[in-house]
Protein backbone atom coordinates (compact mmCIF):
# COMPACT_ATOMS: atom_id res chain seq x y z
CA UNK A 1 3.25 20.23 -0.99
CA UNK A 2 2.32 18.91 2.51
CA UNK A 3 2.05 15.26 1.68
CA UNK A 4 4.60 13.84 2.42
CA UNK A 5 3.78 9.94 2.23
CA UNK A 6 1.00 7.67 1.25
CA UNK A 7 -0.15 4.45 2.00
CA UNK A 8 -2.63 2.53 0.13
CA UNK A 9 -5.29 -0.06 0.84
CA UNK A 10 -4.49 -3.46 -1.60
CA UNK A 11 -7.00 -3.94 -3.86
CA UNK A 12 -6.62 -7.97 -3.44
CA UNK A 13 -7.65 -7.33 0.16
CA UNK A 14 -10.18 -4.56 -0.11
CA UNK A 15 -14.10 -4.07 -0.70
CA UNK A 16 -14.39 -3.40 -4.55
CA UNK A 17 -14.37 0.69 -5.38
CA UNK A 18 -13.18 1.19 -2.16
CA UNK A 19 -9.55 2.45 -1.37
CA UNK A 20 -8.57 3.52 2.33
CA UNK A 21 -5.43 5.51 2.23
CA UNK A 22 -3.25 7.22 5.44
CA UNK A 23 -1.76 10.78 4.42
CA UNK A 24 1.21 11.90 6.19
CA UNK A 25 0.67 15.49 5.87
CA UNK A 26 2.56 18.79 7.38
CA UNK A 27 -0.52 20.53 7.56
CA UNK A 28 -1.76 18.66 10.77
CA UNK A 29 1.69 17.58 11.58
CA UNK A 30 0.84 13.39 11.30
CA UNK A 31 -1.57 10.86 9.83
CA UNK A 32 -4.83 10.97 8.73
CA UNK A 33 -6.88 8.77 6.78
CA UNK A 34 -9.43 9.12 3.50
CA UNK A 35 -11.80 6.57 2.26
CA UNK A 36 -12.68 6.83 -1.69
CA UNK A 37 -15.36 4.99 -3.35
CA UNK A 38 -14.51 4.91 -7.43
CA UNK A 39 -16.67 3.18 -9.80
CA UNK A 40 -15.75 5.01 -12.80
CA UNK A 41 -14.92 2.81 -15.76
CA UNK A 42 -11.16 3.05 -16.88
CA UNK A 43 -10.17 5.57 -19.03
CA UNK A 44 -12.16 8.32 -17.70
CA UNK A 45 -10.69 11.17 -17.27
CA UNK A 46 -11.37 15.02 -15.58
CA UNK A 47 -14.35 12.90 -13.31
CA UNK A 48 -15.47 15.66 -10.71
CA UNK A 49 -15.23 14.17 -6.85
CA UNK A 50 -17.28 14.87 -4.06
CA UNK A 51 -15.77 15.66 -1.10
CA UNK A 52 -17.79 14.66 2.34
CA UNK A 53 -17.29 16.02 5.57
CA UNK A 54 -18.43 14.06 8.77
CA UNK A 55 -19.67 15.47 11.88
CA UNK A 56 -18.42 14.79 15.46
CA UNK A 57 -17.59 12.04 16.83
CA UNK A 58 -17.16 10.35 13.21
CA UNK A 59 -13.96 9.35 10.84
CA UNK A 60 -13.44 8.45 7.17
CA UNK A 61 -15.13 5.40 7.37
CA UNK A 62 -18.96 7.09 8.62
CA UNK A 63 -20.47 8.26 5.47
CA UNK A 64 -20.30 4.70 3.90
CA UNK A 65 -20.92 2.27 6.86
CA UNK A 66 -23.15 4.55 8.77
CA UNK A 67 -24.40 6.74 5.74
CA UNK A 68 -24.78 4.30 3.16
CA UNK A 69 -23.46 7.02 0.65
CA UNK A 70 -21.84 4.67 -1.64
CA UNK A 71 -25.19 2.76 -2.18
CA UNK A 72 -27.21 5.90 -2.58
CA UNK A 73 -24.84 6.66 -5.28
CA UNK A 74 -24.88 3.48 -7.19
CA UNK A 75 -28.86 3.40 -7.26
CA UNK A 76 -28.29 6.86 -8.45
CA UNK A 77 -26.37 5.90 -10.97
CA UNK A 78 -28.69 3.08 -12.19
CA UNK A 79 -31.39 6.06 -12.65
CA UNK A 80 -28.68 8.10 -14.87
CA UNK A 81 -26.62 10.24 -12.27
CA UNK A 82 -23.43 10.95 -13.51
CA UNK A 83 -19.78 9.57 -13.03
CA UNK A 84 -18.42 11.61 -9.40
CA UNK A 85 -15.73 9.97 -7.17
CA UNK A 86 -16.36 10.24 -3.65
CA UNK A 87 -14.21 11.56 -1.42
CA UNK A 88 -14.07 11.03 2.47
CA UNK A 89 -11.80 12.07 4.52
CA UNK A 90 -10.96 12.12 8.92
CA UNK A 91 -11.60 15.47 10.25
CA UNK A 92 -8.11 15.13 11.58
CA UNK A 93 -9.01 13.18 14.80
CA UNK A 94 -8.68 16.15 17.32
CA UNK A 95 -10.56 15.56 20.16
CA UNK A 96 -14.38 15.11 19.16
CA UNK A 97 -13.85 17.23 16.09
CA UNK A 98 -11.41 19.85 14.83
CA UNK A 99 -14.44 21.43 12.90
CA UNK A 100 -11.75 21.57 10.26
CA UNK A 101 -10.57 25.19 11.16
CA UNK A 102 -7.08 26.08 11.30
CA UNK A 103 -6.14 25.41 14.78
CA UNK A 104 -2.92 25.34 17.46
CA UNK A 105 -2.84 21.38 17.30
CA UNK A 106 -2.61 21.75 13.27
CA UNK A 107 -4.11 22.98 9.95
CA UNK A 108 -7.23 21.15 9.34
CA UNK A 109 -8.63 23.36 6.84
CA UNK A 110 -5.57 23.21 4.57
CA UNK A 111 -5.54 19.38 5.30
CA UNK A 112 -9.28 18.85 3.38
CA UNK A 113 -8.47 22.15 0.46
CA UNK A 114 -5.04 20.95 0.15
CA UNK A 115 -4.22 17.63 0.94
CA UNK A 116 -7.46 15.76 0.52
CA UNK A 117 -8.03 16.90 -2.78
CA UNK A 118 -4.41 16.51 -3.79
CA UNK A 119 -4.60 12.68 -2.45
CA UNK A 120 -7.77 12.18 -4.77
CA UNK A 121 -5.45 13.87 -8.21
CA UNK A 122 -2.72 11.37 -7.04
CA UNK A 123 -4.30 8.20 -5.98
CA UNK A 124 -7.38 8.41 -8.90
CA UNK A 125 -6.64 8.16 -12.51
CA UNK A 126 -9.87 9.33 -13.92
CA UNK A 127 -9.25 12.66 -11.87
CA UNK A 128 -7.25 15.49 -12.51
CA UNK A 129 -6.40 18.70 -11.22
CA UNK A 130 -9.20 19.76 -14.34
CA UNK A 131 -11.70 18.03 -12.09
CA UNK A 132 -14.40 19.77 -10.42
CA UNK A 133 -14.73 19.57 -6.73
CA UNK A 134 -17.85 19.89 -4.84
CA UNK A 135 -18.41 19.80 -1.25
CA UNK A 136 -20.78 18.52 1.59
CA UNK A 137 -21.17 17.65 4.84
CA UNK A 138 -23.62 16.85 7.93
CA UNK A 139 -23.79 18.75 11.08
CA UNK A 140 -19.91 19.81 11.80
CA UNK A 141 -19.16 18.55 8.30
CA UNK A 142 -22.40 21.28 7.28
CA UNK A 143 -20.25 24.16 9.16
CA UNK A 144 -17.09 22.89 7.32
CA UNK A 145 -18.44 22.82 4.41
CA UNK A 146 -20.14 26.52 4.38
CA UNK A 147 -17.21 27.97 5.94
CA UNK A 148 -14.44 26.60 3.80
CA UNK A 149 -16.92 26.93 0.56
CA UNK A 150 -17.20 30.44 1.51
CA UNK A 151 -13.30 31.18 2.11
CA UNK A 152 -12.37 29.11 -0.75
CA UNK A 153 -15.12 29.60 -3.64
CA UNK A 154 -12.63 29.32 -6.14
CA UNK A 155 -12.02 25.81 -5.24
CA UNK A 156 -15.18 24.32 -5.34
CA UNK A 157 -18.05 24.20 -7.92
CA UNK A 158 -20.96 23.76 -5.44
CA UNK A 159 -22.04 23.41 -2.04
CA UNK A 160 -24.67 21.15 0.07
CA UNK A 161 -24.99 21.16 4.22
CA UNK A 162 -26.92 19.00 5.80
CA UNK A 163 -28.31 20.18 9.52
CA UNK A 164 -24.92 22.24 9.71
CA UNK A 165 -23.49 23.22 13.31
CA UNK A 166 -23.43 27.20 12.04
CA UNK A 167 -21.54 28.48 14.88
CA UNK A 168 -19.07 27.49 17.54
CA UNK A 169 -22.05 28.10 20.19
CA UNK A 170 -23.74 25.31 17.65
CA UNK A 171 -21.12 23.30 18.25
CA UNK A 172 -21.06 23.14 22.01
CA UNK A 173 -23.48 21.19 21.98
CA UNK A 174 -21.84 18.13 20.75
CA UNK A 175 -18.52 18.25 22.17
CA UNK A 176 -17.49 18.63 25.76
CA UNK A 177 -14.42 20.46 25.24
CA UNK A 178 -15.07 24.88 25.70
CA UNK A 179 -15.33 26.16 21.97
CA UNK A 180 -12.90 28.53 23.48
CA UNK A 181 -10.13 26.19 23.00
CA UNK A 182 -11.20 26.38 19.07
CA UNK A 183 -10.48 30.25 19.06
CA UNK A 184 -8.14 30.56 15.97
CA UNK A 185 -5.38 33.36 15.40
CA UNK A 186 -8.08 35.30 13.43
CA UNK A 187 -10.73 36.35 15.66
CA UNK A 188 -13.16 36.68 12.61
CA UNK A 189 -11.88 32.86 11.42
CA UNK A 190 -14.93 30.78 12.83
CA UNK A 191 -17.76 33.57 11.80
CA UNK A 192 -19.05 32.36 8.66
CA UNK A 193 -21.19 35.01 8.16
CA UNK A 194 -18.09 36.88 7.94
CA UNK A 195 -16.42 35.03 5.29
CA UNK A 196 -19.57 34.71 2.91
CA UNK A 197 -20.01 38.54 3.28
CA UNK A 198 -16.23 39.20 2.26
CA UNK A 199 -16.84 36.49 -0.61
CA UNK A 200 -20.71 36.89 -1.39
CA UNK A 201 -19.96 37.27 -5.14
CA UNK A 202 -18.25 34.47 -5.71
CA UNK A 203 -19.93 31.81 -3.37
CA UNK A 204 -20.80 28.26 -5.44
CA UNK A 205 -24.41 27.67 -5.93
CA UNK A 206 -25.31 26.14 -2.65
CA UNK A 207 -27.94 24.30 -0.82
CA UNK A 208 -28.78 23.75 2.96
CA UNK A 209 -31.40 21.28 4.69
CA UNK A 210 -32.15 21.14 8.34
CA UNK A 211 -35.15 18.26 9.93
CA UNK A 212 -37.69 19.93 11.77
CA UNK A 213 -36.79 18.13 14.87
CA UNK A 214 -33.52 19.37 14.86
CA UNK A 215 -31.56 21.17 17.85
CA UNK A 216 -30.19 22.96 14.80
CA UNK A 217 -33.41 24.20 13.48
CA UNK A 218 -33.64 27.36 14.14
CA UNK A 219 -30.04 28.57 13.84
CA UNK A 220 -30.21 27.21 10.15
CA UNK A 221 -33.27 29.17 9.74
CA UNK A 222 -31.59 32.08 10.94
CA UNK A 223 -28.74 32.00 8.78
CA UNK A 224 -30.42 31.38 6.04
CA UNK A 225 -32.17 34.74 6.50
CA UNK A 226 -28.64 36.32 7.08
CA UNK A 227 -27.23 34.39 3.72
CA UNK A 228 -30.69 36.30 2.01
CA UNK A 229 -30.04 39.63 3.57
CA UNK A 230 -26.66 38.99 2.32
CA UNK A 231 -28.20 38.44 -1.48
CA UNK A 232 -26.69 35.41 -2.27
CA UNK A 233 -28.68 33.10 -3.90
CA UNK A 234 -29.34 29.58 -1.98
CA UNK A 235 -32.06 27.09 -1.74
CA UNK A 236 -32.89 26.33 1.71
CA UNK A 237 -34.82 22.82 2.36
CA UNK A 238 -36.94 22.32 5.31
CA UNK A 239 -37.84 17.95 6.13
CA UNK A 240 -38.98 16.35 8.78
CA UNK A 241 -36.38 14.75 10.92
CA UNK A 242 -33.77 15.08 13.26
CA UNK A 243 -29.40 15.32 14.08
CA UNK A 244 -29.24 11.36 12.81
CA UNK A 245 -28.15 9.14 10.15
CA UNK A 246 -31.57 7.82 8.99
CA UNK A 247 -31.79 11.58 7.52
CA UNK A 248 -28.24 11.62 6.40
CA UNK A 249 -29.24 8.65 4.15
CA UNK A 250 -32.43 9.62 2.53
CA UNK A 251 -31.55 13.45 1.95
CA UNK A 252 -27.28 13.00 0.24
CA UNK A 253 -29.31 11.95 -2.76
CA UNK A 254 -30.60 15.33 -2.91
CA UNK A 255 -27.10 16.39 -2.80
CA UNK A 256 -25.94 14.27 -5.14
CA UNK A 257 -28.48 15.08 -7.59
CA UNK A 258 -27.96 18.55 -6.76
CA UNK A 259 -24.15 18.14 -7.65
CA UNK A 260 -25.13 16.29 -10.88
CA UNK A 261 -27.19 19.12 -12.36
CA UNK A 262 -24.31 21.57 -11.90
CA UNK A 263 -22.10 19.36 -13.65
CA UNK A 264 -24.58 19.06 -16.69
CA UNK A 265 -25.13 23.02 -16.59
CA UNK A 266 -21.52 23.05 -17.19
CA UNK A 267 -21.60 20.81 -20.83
CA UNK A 268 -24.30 22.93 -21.45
């Protein structure tokens, strides 16, 4: 296991639901934090979690005080969305964003399939390692979140990115760093065309949105036509908007609904 210590927010001192928690993990070879918002009543049990990955730039704390997520969820809930437990971790803090591939400077894909999820079995009591795990994400937290959903469909039950980076030529730009220096030991790692083709039967229903006035636009459009050519089965959303929070905030309700409907097809 690569945890190897955590440390955990008092709940005299902290914001109710919220926990903050610093993993020491192997994977990225120090500390790196996870915010979890948990509202489920007590004795709960198997509660799914969502899992959300931030873009560059951001940390743990960005969905919630930028995003708003936890209130989106808790009006949500007052409409009848079901119990999740949300989930957000630090991209691992490499330079503007590790874009959580498996890099030099440390593992940052095994850090959110491994250690983030294991952190949410150990610190949360209504979740187990029966719980289902979805995953989203905005801009490099989209590109996480299709390429390690794609890599990894066994470990996740669905899949929502939101204006997703879908490239490493996507990426650059937003970070001033050459996307050579995020060339991994697999020269097919970054492609994620590559990973849903080797996976395309066993890719989690997903979903995709991009605004309109996007830089990202048109390279969602375009792989959206490649996931299609591909035959698997998506939904892609077109909005009006652009790369900023304000959309973030109004569309992870589509996401969360989307999330909640897979979990009901389940009891089903």
């Amino acid at each position: 296991m690569a945890i190897q210590r955590l440390e955990v927010s008092d709940t005299a001192y902290s914001e109710a639901n919220v926990s903050t928690i610093t993993v020491n993990s192997s994977h990225i070879q120090g500390r790196c934090d996870i915010s979890i918002y948990n509202s489920v009543a007590s004795g709960k049990t198997d509660v799914p979690i969502v899992v959300l990955l931030h873009g560059v730039y951001g940390s743990h704390w960005v969905w919630m005080r930028l995003g708003g997520v936890h209130q989106v969820y808790q009006q949500l809930k007052a409409q009848g969305l079901g119990d999740f437990v949300l989930v957000m971790p630090s991209d691992g803090g490499l330079w503007e964003g590790s874009a959580y591939l498996p890099l030099p400077q440390g593992n940052f894909e095994r850090w959110i399939v491994d250690d983030v999820i294991d952190t949410a079995v150990e610190h949360c009591q209504c979740v187990t390692t029966n719980s289902r795990v979805y995953l989203t994400g905005l801009s490099m937290g989209g590109y996480g979140t299709l390429r390690l959903g794609a890599k990894y469909p066994e470990r996740f039950a669905g899949l929502s990115a939101h204006s997703s980076v879908t490239s490493l030529a996507d990426l650059q730009q937003f970070v001033e760093y050459p996307v050579s220096d995020y060339q991994c030991a697999d020269a097919n790692e970054a492609d994620l065309l590559h990973w849903f083709s080797r996976n395309r039967a066993k890719v989690a229903p997903l979903r995709m949105d991009c605004g309109e006035e996007d830089s990202l636009f048109a390279s969602n459009m375009e792989l959206s036509k490649h996931l299609s050519e591909l035959n698997i089965e998506h939904e892609f959303s077109v909005y009006s908007g652009g790369h900023e929070w304000p959309y973030w905030n109004r569309h992870i309700a589509t996401t969360l609904r989307f999330f909640n409907q897979l979990e009901q097809n389940q009891s089903k």
